[in-house]
PDB file of N, CA and C in Angstrom:
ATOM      1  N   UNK A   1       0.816  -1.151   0.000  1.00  0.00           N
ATOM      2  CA  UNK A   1       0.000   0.000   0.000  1.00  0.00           C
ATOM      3  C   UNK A   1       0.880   1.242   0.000  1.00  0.00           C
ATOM      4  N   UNK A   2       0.862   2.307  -0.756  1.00  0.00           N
ATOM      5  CA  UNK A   2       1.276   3.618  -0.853  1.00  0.00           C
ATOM      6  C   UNK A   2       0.504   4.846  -0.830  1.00  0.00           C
ATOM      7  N   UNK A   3       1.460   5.286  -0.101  1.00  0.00           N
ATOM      8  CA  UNK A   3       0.461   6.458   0.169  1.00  0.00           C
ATOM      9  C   UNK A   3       0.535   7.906  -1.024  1.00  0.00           C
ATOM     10  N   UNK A   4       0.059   8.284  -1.647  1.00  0.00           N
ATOM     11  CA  UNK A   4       0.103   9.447  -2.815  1.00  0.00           C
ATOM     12  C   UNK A   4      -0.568  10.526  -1.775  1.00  0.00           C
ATOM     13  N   UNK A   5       0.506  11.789  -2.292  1.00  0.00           N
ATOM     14  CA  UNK A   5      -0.079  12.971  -1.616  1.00  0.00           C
ATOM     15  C   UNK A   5      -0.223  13.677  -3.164  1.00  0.00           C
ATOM     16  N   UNK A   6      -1.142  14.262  -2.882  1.00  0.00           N
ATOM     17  CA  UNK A   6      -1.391  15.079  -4.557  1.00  0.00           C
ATOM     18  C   UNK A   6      -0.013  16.093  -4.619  1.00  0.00           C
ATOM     19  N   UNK A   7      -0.105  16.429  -3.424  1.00  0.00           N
ATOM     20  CA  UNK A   7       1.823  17.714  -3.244  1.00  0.00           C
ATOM     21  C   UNK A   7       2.324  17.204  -3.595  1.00  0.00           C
ATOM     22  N   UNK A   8       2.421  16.314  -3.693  1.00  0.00           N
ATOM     23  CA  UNK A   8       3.872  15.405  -4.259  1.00  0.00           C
ATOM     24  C   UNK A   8       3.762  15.259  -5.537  1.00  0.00           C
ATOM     25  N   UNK A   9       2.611  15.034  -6.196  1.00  0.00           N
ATOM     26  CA  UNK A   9       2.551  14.579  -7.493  1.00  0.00           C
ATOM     27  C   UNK A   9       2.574  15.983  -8.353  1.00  0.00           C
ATOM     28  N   UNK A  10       2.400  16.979  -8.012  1.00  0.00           N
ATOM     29  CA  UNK A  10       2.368  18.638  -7.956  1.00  0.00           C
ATOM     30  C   UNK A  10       3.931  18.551  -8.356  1.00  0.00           C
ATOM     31  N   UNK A  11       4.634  18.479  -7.383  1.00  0.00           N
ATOM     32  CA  UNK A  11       6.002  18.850  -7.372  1.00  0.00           C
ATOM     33  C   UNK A  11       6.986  17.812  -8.567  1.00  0.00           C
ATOM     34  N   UNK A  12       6.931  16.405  -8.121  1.00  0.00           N
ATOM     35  CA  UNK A  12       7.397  15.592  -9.509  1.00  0.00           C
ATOM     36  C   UNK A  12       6.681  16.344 -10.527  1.00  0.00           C
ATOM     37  N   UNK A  13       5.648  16.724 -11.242  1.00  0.00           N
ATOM     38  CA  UNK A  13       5.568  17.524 -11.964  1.00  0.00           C
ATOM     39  C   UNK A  13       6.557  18.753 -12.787  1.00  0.00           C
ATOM     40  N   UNK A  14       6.873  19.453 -11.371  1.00  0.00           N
ATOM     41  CA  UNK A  14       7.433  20.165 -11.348  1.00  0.00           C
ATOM     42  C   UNK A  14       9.101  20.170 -11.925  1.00  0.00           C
ATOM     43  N   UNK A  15       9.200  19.433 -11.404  1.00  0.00           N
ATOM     44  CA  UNK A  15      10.670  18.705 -11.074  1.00  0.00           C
ATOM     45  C   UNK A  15      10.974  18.102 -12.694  1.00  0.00           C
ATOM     46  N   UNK A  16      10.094  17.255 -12.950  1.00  0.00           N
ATOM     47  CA  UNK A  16       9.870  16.608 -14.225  1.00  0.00           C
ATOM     48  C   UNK A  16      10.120  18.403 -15.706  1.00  0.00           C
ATOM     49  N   UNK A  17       9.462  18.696 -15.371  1.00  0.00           N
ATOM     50  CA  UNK A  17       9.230  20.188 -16.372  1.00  0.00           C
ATOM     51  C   UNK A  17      10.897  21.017 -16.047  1.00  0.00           C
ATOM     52  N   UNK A  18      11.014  21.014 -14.957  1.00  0.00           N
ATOM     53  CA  UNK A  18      12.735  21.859 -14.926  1.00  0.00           C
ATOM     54  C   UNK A  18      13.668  21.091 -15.371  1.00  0.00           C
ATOM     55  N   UNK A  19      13.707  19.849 -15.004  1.00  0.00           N
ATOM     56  CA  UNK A  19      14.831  18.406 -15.952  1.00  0.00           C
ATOM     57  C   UNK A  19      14.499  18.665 -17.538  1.00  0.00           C
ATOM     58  N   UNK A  20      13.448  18.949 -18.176  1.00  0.00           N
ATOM     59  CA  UNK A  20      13.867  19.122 -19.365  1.00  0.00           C
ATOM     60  C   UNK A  20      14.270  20.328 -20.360  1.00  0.00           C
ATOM     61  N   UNK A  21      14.556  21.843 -18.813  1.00  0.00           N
ATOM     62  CA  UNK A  21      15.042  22.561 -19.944  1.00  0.00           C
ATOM     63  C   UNK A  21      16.345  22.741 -19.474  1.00  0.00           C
ATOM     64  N   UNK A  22      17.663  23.373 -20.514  1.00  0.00           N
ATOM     65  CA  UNK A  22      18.690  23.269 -19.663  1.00  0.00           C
ATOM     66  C   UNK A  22      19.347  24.562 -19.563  1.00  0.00           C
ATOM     67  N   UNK A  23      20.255  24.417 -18.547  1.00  0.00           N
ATOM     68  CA  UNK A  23      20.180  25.662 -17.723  1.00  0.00           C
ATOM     69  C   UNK A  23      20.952  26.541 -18.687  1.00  0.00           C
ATOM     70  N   UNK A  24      20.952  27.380 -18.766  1.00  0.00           N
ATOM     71  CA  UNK A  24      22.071  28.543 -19.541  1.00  0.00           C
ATOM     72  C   UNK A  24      22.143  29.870 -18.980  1.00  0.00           C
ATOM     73  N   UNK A  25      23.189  30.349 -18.697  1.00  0.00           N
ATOM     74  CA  UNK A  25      23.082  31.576 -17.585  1.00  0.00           C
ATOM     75  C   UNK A  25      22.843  32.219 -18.523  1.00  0.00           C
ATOM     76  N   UNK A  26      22.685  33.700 -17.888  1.00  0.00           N
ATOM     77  CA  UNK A  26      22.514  34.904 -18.929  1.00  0.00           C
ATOM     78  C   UNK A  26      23.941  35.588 -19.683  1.00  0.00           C
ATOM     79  N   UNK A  27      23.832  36.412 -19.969  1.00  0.00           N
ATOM     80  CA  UNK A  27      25.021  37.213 -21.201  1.00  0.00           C
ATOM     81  C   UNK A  27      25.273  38.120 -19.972  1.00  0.00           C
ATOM     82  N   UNK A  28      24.843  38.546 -19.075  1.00  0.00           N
ATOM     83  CA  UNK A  28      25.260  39.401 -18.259  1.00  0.00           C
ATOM     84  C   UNK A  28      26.350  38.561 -17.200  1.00  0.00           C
ATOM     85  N   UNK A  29      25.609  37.374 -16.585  1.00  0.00           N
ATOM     86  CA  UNK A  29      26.382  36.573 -15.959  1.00  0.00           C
ATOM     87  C   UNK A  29      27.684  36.181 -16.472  1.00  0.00           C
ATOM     88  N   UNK A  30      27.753  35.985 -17.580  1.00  0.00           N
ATOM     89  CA  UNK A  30      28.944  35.104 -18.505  1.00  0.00           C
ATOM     90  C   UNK A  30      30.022  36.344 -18.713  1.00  0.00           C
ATOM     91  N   UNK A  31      29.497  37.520 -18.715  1.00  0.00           N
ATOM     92  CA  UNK A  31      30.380  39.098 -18.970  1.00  0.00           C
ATOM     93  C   UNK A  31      31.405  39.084 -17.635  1.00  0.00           C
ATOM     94  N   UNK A  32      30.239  38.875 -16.064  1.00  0.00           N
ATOM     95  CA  UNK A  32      30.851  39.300 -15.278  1.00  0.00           C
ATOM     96  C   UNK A  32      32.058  38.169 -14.843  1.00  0.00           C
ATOM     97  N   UNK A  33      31.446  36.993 -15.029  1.00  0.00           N
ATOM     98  CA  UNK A  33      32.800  35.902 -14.921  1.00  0.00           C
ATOM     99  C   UNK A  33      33.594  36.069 -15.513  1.00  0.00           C
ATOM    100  N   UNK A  34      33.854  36.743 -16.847  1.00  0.00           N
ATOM    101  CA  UNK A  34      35.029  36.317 -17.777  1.00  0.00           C
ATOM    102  C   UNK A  34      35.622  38.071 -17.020  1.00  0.00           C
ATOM    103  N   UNK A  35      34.725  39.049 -17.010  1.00  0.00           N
ATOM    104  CA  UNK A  35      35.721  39.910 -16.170  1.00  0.00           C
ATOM    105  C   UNK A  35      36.462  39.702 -15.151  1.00  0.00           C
ATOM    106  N   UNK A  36      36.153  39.089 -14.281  1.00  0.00           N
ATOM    107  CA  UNK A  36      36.657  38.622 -12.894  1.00  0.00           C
ATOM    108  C   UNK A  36      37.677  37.444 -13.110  1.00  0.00           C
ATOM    109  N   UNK A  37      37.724  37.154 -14.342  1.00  0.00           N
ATOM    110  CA  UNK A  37      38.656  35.723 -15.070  1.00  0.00           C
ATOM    111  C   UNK A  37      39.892  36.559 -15.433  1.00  0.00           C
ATOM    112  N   UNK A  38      39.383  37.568 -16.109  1.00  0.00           N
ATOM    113  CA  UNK A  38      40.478  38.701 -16.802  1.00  0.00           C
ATOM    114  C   UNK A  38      40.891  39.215 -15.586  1.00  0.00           C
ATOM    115  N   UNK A  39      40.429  39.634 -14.864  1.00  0.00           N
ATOM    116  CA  UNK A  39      41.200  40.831 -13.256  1.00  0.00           C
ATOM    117  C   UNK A  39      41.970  39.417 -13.114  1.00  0.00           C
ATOM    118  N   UNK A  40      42.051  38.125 -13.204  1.00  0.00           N
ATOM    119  CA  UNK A  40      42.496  37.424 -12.120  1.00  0.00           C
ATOM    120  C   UNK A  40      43.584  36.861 -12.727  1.00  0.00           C
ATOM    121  N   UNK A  41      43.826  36.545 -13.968  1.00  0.00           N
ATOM    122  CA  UNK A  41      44.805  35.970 -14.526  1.00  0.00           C
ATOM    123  C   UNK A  41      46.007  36.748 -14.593  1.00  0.00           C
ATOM    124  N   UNK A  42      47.204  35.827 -14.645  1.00  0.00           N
ATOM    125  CA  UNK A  42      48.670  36.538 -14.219  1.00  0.00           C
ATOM    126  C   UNK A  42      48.928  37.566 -15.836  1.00  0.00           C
ATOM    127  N   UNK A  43      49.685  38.536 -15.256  1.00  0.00           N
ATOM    128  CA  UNK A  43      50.291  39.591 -16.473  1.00  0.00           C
ATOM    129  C   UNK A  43      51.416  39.407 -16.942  1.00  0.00           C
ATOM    130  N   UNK A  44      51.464  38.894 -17.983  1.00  0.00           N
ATOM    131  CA  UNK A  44      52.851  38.805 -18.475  1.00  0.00           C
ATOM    132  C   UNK A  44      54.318  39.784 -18.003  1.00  0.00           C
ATOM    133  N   UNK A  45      54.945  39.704 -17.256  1.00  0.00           N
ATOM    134  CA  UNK A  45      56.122  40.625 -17.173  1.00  0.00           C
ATOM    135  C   UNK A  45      57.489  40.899 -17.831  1.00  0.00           C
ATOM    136  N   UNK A  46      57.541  41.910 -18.463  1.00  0.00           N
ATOM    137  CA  UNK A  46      58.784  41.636 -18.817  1.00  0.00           C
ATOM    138  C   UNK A  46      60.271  41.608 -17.755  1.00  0.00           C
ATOM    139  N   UNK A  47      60.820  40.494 -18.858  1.00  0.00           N
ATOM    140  CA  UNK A  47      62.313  40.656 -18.039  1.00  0.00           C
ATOM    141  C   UNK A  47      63.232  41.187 -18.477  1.00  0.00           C
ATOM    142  N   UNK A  48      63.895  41.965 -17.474  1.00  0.00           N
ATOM    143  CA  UNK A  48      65.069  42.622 -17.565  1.00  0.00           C
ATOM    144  C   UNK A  48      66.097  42.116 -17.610  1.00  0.00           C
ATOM    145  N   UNK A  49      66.932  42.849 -18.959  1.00  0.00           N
ATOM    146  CA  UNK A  49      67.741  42.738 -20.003  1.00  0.00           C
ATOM    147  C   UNK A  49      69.360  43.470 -19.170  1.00  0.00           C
ATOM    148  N   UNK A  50      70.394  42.235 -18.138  1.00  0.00           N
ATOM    149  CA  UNK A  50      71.052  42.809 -17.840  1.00  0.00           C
ATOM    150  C   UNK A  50      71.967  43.549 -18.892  1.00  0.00           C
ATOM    151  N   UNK A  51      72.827  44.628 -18.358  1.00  0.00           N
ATOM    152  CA  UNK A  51      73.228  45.479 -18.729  1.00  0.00           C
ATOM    153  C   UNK A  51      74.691  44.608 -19.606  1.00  0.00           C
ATOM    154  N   UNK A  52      75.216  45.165 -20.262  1.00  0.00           N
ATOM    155  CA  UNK A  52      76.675  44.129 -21.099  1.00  0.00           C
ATOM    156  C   UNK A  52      77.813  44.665 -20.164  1.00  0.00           C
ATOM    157  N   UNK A  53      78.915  43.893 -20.173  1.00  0.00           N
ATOM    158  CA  UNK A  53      79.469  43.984 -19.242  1.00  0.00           C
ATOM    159  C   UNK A  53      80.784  45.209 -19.596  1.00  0.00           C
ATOM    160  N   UNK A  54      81.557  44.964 -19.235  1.00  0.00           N
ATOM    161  CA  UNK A  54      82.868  45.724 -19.673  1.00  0.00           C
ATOM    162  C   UNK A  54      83.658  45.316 -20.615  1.00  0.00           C
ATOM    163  N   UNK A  55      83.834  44.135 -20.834  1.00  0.00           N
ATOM    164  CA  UNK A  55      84.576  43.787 -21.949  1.00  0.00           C
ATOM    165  C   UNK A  55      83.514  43.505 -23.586  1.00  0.00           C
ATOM    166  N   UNK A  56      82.238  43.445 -23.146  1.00  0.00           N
ATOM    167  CA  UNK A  56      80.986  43.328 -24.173  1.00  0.00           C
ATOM    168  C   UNK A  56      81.417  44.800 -25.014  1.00  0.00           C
ATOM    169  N   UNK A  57      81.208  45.967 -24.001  1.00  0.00           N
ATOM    170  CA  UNK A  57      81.382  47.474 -24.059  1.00  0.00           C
ATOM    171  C   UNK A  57      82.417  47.784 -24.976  1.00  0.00           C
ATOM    172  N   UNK A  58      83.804  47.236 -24.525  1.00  0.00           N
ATOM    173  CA  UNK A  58      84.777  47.245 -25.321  1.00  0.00           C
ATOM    174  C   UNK A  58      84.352  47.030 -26.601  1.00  0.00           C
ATOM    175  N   UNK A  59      84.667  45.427 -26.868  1.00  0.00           N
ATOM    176  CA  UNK A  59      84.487  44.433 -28.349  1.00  0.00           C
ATOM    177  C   UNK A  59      83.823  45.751 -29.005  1.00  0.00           C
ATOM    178  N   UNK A  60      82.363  46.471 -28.517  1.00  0.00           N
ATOM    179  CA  UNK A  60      81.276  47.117 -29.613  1.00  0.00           C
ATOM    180  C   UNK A  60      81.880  48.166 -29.854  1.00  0.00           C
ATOM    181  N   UNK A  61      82.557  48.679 -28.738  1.00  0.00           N
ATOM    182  CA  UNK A  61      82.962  50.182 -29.649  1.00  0.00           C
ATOM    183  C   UNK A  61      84.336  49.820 -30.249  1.00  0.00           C
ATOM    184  N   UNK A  62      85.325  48.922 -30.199  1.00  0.00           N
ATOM    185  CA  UNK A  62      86.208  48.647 -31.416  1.00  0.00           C
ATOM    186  C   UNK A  62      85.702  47.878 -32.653  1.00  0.00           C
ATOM    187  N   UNK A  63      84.313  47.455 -32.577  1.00  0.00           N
ATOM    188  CA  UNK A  63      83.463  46.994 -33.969  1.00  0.00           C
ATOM    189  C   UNK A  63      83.627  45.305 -33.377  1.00  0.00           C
ATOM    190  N   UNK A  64      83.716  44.821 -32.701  1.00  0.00           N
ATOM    191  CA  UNK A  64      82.957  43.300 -32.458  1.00  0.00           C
ATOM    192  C   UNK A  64      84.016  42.633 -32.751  1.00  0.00           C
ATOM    193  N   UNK A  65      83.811  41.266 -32.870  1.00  0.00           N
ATOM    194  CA  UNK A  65      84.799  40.166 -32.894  1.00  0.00           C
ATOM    195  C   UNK A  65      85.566  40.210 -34.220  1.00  0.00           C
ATOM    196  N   UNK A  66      85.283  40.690 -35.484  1.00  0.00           N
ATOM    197  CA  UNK A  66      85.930  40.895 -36.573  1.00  0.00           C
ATOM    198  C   UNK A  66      87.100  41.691 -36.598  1.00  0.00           C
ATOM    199  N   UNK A  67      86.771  43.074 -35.679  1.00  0.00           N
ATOM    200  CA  UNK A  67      87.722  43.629 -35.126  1.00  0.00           C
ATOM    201  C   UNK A  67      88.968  43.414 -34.545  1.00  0.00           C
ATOM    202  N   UNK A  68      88.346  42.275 -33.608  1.00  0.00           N
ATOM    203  CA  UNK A  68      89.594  41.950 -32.692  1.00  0.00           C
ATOM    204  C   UNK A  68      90.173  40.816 -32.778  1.00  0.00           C
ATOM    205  N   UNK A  69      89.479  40.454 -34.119  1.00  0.00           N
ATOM    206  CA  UNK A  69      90.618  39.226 -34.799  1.00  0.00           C
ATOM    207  C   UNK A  69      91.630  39.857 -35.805  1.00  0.00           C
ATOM    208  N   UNK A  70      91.050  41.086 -36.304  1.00  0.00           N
ATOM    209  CA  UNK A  70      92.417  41.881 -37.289  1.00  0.00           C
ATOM    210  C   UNK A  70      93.135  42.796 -36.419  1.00  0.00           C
ATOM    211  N   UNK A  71      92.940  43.020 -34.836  1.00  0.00           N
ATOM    212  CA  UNK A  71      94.101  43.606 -34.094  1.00  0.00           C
ATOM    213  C   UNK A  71      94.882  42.641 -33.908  1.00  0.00           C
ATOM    214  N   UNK A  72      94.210  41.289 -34.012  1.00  0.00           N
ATOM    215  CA  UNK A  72      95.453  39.643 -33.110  1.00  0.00           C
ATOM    216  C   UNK A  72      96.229  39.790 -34.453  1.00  0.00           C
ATOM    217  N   UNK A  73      95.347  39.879 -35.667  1.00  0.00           N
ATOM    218  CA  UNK A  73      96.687  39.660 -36.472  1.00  0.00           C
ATOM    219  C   UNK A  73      97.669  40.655 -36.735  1.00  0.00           C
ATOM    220  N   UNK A  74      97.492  41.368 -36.809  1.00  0.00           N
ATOM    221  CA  UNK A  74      98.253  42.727 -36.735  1.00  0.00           C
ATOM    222  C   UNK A  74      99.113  42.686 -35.520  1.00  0.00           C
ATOM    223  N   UNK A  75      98.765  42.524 -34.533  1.00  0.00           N
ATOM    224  CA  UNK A  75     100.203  41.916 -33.274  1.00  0.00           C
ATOM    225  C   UNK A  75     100.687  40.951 -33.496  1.00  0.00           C
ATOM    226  N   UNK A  76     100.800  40.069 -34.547  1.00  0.00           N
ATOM    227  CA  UNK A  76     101.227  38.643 -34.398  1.00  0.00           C
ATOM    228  C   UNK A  76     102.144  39.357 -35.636  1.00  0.00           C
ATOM    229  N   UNK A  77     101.808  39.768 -36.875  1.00  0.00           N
ATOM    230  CA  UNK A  77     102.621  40.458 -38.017  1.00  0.00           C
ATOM    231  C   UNK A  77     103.593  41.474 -36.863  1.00  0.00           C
ATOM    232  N   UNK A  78     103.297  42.147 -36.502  1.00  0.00           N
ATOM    233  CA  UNK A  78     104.237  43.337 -35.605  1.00  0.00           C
ATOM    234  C   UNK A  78     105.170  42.424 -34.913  1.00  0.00           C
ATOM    235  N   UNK A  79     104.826  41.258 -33.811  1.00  0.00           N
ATOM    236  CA  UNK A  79     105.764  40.488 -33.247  1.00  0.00           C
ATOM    237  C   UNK A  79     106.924  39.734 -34.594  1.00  0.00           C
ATOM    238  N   UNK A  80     106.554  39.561 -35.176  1.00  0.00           N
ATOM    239  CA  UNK A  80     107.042  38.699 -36.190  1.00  0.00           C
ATOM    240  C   UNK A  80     108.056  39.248 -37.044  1.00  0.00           C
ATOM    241  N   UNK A  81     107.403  40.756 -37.410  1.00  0.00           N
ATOM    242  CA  UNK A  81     108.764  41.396 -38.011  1.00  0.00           C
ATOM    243  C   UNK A  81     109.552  41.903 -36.713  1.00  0.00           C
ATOM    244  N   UNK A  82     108.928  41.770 -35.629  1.00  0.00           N
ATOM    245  CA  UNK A  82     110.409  42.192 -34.678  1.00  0.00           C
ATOM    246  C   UNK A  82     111.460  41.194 -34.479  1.00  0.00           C
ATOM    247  N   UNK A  83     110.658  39.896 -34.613  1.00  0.00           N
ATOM    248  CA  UNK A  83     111.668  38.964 -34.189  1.00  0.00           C
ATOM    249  C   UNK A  83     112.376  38.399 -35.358  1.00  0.00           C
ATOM    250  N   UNK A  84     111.638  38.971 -36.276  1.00  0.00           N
ATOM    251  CA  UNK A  84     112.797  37.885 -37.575  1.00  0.00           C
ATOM    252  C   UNK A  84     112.337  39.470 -38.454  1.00  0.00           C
ATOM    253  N   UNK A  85     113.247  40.580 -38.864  1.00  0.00           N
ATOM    254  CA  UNK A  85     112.438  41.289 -39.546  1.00  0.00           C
ATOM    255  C   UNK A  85     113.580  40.839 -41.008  1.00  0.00           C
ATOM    256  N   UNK A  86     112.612  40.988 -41.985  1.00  0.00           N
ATOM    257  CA  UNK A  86     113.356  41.055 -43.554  1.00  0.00           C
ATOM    258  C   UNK A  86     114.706  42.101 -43.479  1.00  0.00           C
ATOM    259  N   UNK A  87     115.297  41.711 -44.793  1.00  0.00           N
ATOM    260  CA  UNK A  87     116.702  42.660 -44.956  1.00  0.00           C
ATOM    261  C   UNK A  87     116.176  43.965 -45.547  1.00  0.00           C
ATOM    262  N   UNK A  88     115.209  44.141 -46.029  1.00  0.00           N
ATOM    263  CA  UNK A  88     114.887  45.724 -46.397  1.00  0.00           C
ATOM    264  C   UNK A  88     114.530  46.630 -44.906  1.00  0.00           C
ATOM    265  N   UNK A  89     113.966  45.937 -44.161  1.00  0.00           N
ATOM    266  CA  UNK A  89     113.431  46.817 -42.868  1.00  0.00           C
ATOM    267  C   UNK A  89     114.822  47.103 -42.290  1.00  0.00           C
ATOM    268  N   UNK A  90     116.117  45.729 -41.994  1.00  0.00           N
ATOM    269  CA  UNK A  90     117.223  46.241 -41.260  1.00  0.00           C
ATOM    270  C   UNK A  90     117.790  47.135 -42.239  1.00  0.00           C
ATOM    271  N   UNK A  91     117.722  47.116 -43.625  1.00  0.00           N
ATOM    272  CA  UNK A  91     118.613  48.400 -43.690  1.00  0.00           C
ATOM    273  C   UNK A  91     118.508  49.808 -44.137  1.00  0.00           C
ATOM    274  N   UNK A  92     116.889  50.016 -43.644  1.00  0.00           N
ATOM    275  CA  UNK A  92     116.131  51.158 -43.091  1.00  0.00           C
ATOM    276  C   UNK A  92     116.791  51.568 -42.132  1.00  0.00           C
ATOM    277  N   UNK A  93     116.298  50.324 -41.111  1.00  0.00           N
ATOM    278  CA  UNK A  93     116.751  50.962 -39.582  1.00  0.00           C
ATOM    279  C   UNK A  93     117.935  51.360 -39.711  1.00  0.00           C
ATOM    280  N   UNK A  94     118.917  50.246 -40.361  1.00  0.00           N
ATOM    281  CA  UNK A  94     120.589  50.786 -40.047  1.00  0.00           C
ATOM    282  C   UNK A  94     120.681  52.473 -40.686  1.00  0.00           C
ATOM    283  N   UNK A  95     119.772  52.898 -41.970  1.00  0.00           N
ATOM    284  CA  UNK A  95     120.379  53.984 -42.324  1.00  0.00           C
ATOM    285  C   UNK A  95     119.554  55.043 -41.285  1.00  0.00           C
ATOM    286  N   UNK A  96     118.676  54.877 -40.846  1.00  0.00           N
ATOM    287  CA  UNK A  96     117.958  55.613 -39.952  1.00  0.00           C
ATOM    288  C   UNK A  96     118.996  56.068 -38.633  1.00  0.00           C
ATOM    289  N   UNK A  97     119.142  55.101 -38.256  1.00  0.00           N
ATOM    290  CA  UNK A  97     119.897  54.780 -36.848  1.00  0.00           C
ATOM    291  C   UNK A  97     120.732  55.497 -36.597  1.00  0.00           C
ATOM    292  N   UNK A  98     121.747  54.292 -37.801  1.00  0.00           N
ATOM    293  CA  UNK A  98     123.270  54.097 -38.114  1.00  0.00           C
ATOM    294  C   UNK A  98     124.032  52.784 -38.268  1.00  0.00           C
ATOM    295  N   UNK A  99     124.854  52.560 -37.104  1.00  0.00           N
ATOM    296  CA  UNK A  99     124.772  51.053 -37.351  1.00  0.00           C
ATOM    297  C   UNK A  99     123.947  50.185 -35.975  1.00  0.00           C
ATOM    298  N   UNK A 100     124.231  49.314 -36.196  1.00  0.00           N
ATOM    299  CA  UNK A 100     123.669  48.008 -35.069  1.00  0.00           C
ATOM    300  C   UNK A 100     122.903  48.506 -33.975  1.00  0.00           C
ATOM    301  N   UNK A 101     121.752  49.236 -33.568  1.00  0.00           N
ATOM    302  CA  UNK A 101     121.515  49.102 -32.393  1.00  0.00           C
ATOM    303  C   UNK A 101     120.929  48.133 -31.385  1.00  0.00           C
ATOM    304  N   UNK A 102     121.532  47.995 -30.334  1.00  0.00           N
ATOM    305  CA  UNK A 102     120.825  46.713 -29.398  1.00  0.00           C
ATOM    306  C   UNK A 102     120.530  47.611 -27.793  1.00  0.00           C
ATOM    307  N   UNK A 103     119.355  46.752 -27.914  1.00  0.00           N
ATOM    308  CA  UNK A 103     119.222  47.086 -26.380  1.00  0.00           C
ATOM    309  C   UNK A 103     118.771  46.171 -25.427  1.00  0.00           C
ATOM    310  N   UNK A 104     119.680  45.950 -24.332  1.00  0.00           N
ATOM    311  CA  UNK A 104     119.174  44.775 -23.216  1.00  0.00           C
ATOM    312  C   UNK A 104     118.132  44.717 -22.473  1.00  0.00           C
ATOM    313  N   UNK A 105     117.048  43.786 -22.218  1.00  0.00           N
ATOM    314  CA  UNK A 105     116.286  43.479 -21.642  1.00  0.00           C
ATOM    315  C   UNK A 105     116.426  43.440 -20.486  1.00  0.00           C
ATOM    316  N   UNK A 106     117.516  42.914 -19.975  1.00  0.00           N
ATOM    317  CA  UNK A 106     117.732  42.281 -18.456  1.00  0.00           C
ATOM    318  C   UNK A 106     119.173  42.379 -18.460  1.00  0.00           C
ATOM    319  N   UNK A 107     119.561  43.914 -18.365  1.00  0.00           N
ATOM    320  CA  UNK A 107     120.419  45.144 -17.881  1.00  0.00           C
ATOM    321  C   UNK A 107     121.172  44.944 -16.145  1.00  0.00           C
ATOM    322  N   UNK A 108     121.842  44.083 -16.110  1.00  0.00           N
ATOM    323  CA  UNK A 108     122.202  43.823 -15.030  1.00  0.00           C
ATOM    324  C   UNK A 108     122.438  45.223 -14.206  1.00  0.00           C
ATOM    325  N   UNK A 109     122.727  46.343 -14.521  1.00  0.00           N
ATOM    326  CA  UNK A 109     123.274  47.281 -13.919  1.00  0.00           C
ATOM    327  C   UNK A 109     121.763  47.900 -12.670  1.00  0.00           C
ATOM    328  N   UNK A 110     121.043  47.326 -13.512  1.00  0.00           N
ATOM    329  CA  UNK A 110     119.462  47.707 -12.611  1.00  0.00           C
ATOM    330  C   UNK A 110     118.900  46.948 -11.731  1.00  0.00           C
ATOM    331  N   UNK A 111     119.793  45.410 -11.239  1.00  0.00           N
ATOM    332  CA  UNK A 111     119.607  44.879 -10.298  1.00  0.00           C
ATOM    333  C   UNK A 111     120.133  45.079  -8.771  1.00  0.00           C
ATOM    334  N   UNK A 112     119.622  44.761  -7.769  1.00  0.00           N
ATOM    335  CA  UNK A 112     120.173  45.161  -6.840  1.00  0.00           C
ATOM    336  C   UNK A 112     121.087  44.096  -6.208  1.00  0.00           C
ATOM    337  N   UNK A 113     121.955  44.258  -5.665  1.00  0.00           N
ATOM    338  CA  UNK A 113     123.084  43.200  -5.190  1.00  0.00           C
ATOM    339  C   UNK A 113     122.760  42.655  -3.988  1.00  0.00           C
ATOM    340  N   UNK A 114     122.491  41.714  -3.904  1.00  0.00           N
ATOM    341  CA  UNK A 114     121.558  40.782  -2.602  1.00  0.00           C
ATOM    342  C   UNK A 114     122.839  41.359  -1.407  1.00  0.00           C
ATOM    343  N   UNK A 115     124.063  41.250  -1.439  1.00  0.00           N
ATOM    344  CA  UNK A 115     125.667  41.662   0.102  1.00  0.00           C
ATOM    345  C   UNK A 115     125.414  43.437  -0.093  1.00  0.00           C
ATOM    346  N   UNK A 116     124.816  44.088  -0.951  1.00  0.00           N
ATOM    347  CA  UNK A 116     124.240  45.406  -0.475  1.00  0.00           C
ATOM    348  C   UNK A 116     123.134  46.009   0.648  1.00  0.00           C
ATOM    349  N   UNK A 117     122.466  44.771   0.972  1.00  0.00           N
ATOM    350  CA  UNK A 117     121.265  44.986   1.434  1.00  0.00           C
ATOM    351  C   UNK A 117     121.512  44.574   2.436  1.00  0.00           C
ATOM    352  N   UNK A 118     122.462  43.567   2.767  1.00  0.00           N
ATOM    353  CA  UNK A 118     122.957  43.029   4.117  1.00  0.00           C
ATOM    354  C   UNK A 118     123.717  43.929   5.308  1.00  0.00           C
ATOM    355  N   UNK A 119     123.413  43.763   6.277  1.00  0.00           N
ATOM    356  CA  UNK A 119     124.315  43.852   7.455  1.00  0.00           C
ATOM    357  C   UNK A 119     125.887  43.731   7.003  1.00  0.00           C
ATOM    358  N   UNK A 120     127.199  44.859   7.315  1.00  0.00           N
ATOM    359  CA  UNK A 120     127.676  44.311   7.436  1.00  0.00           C
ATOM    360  C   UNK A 120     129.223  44.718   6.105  1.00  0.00           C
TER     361      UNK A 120
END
């Protein structure tokens, strides 16, 4: 035996009629979420671009690495005629000069005498 209340059969009614339409918010609702979506999402930041250093600074204002591969060669040509120079350059220098000049590196006269410094 069951008991039927007509309220009840009122309301399944009811219930029955809202299950078949489906829900869809409004255009106002859907505005204010996607605003509150937009306030909330992260902002892209930019990052900062450290500064170049000191030797970066250099390289650019002598013109970059092209540069400072035709100063290496240019010191390596300069070392090269010093150490082995051709017979036209020595006999520039000699008529420039005169004859032979040499000059010592390691001039003993400019060292100091270790029994000078002593006691004694």
């Amino acid at each position: 035996m069951t008991m039927t209340n007509p309220n009840d059969d009122m309301l399944d009614d009811f219930f029955a009629q809202a299950r078949g339409v489906a829900p869809v918010p409004s255009d106002a609702l859907m505005a204010r979420v996607m605003a509150d979506a937009d306030a909330a999402q992260l902002r892209a930041v930019a990052v900062p671009v450290a500064a170049p250093g000191v030797i970066a600074r250099i390289l650019d204002a002598i013109g970059g690495w092209p540069a400072v591969s035709g100063l290496a060669m240019a010191t390596v040509a300069g070392i090269w005629v010093g150490v082995a120079p051709p017979a036209s350059v020595q006999d520039v220098t000699a008529a420039m000069m005169g004859d032979e000049v040499s000059f010592n590196l390691f001039a003993t006269d400019l060292v100091f005498d270790a029994g000078a410094l002593g006691d004694g």
